[in-house]
N, C-alpha and C. Protein backbone atom coordinates (compact mmCIF):
# COMPACT_ATOMS: atom_id res chain seq x y z
N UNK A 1 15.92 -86.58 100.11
CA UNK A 1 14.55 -86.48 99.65
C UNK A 1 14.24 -85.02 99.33
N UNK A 2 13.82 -84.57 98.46
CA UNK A 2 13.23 -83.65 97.48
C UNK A 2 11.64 -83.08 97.81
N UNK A 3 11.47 -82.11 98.28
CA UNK A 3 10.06 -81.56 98.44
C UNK A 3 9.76 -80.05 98.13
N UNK A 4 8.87 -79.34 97.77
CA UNK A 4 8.36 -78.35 97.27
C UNK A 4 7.18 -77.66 98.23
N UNK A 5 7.07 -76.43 98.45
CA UNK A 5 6.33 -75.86 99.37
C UNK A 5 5.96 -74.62 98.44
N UNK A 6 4.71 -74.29 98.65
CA UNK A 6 4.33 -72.84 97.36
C UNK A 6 3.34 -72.08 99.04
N UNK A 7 3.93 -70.90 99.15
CA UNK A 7 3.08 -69.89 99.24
C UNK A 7 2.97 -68.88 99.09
N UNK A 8 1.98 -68.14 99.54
CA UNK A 8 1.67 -66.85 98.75
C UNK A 8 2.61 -65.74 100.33
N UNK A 9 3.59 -65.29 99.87
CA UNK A 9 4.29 -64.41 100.84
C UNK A 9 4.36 -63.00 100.59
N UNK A 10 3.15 -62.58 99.22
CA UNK A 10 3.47 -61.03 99.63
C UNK A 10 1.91 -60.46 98.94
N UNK A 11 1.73 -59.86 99.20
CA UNK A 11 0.55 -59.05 98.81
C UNK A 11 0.15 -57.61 98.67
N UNK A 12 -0.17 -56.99 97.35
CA UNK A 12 0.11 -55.76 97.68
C UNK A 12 -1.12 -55.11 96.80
N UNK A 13 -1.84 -54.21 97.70
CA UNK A 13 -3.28 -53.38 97.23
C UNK A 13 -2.21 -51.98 96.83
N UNK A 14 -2.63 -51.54 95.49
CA UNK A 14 -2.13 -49.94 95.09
C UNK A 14 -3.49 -49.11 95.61
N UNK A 15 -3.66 -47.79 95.33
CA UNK A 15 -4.47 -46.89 95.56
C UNK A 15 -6.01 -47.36 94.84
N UNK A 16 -5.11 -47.76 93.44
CA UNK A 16 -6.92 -47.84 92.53
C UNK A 16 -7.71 -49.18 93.26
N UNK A 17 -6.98 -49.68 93.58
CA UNK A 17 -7.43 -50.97 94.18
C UNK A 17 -6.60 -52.75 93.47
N UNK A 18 -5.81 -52.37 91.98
CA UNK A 18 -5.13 -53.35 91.57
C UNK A 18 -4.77 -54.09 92.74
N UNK A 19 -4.21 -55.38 92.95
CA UNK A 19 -3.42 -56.70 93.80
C UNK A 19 -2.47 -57.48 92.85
N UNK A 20 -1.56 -56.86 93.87
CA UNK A 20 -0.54 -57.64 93.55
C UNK A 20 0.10 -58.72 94.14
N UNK A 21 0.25 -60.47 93.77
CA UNK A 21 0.30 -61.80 94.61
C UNK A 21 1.84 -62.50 94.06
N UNK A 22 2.23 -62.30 95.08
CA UNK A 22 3.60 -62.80 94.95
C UNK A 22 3.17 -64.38 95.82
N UNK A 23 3.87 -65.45 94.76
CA UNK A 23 3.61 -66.83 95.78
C UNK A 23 5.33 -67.23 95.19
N UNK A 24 5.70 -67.50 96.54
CA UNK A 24 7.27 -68.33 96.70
C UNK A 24 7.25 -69.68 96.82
N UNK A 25 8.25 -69.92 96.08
CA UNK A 25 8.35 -71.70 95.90
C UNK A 25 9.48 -72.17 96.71
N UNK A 26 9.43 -72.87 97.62
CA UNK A 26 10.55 -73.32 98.14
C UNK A 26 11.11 -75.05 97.85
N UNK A 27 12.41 -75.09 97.31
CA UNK A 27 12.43 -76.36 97.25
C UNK A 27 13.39 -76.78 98.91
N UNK A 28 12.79 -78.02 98.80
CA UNK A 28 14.00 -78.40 100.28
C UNK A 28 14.50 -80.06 99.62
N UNK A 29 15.73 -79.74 99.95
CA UNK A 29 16.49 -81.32 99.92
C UNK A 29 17.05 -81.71 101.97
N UNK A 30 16.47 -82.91 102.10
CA UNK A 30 16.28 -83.36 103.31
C UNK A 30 16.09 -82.39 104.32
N UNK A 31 15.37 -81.56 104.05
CA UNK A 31 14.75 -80.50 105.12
C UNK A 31 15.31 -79.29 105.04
N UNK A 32 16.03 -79.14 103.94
CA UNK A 32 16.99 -77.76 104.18
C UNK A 32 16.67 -76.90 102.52
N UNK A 33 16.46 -75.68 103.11
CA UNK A 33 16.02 -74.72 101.23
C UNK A 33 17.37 -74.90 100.58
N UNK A 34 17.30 -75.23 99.15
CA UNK A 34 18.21 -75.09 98.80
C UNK A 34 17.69 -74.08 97.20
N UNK A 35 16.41 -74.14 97.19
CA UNK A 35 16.07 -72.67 96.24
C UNK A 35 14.80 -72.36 96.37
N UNK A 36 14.41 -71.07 96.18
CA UNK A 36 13.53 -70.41 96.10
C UNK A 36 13.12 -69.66 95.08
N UNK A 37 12.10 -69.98 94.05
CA UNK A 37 11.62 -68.81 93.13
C UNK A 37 10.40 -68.73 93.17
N UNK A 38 9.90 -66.88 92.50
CA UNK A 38 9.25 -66.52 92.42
C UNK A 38 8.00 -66.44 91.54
N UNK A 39 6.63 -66.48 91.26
CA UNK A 39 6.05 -66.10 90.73
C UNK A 39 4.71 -64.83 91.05
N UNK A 40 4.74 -63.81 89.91
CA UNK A 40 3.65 -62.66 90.69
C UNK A 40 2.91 -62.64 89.60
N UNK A 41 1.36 -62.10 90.09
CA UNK A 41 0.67 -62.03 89.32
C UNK A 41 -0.35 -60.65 89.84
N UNK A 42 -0.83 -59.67 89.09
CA UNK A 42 -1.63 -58.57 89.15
C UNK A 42 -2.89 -58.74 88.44
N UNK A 43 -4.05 -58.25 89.38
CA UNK A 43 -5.40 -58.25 89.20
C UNK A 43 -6.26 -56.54 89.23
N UNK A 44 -6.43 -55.97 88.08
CA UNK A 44 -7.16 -55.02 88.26
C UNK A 44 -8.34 -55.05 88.97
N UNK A 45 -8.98 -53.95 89.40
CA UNK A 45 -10.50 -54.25 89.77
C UNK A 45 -11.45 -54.78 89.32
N UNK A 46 -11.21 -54.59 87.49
CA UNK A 46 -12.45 -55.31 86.78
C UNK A 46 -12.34 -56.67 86.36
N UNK A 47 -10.96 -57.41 86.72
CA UNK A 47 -10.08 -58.22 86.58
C UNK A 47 -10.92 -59.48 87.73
N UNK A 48 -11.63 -60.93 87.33
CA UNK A 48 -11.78 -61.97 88.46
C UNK A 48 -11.05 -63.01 89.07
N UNK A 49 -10.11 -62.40 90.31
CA UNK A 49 -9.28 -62.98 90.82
C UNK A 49 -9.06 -64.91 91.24
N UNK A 50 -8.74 -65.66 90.44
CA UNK A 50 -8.86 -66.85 90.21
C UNK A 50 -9.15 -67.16 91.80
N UNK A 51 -9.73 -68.34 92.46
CA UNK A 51 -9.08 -68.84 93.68
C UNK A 51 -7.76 -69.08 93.62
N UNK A 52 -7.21 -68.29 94.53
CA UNK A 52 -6.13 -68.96 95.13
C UNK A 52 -5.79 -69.72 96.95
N UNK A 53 -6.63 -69.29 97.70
CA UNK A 53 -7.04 -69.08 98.97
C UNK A 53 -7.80 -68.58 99.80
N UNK A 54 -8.47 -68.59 100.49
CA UNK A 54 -9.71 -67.79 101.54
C UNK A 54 -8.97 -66.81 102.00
N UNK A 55 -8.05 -66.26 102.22
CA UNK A 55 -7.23 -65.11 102.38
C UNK A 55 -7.33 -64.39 100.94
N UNK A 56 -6.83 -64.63 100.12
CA UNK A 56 -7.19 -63.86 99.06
C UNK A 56 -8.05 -63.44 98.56
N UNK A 57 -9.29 -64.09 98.94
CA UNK A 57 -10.53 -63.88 98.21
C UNK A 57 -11.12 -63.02 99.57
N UNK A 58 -10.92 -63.14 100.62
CA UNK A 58 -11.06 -62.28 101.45
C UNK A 58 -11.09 -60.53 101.60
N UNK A 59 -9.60 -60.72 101.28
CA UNK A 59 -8.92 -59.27 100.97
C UNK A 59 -9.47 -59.01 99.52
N UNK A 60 -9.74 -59.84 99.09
CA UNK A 60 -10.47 -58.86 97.41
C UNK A 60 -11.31 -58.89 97.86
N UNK A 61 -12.51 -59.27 98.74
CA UNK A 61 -13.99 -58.76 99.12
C UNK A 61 -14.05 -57.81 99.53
N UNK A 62 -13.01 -57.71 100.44
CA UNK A 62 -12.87 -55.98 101.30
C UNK A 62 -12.69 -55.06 100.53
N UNK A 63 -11.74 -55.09 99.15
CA UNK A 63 -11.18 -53.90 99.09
C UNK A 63 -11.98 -53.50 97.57
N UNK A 64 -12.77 -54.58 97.07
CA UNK A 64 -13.10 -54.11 96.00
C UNK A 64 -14.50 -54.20 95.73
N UNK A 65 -14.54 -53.11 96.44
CA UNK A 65 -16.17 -52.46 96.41
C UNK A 65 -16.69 -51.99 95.27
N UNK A 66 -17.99 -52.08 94.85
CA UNK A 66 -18.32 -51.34 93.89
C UNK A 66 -18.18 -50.00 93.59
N UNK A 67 -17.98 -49.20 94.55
CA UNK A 67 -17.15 -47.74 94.50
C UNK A 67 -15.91 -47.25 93.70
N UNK A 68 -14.83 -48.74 93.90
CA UNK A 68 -13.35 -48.67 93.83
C UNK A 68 -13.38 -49.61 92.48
N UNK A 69 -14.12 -50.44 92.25
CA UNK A 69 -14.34 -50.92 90.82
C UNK A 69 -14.96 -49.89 89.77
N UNK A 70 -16.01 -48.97 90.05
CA UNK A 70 -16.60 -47.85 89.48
C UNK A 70 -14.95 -47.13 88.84
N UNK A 71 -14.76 -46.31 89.79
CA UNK A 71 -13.88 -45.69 89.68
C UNK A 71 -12.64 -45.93 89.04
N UNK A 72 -12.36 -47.44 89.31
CA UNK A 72 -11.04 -47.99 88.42
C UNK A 72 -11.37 -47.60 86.73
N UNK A 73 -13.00 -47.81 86.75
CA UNK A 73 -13.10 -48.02 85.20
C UNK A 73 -13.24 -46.62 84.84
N UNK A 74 -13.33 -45.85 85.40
CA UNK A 74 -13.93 -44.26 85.06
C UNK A 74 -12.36 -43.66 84.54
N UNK A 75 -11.70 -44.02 85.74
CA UNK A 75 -10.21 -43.02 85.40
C UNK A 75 -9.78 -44.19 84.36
N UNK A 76 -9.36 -45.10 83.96
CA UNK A 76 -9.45 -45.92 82.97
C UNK A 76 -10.48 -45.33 81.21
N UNK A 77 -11.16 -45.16 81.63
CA UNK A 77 -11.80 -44.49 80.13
C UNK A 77 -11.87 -43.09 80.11
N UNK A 78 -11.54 -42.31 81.25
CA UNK A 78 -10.88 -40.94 81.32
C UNK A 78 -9.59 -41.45 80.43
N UNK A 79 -8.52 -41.89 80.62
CA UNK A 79 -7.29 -41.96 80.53
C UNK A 79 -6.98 -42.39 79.10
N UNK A 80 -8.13 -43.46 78.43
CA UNK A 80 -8.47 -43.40 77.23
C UNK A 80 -8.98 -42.53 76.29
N UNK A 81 -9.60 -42.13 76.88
CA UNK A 81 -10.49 -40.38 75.61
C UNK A 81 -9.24 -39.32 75.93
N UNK A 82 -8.58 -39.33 77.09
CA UNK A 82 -7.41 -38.12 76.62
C UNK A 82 -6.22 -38.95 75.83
N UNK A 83 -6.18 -40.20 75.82
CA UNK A 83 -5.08 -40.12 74.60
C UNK A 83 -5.50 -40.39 73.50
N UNK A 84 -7.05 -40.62 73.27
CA UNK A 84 -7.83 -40.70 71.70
C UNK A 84 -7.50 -39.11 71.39
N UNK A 85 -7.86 -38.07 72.40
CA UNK A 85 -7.99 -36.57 72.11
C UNK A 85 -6.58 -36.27 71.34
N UNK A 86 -5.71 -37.02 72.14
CA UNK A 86 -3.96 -36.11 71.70
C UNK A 86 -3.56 -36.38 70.34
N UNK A 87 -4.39 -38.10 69.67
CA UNK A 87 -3.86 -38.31 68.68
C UNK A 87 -4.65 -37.64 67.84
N UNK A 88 -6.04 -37.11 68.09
CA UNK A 88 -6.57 -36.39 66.92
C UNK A 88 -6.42 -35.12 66.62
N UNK A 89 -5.34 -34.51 67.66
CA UNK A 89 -4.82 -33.17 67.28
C UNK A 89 -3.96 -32.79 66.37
């Protein structure tokens, strides 16, 4: 017998505040893994993190304050006007 198990086994906050969600798939034939793959997915700050779980939506309440969303977008359109600047030189 053939069964499938998905969870989310990795999680990772950078400095600006991006998340990164690794969820692993496990297949089992009569109780035993016989594969595992991956899928990841990244969420900027200004980015609305789909449901995936009350853990996830958790950890994005905490970490993405209006401070750390401000700021994502600031150095973000900083980072834009200096490479508008370079090409008009």
């Amino acid at each position: 017998m053939y069964s499938e198990e998905k969870v989310i086994d990795k999680i990772e906050i950078l400095e600006d505040g991006t998340m990164f969600i690794r969820e692993k798939t496990k297949v089992f034939r009569d109780g035993e893994v016989i594969a595992e793959t991956y899928h990841r997915s990244s969420y900027t700050p200004e980015e609305e993190i789909p449901f995936i779980n009350d853990n996830i939506t958790g950890i994005a309440s905490i970490i993405r304050t209006k401070e750390v969303v401000d700021k994502y977008k600031f150095e973000k359109q900083k980072t834009l006007s200096e490479s508008l600047d370079k090409e008009n030189i």
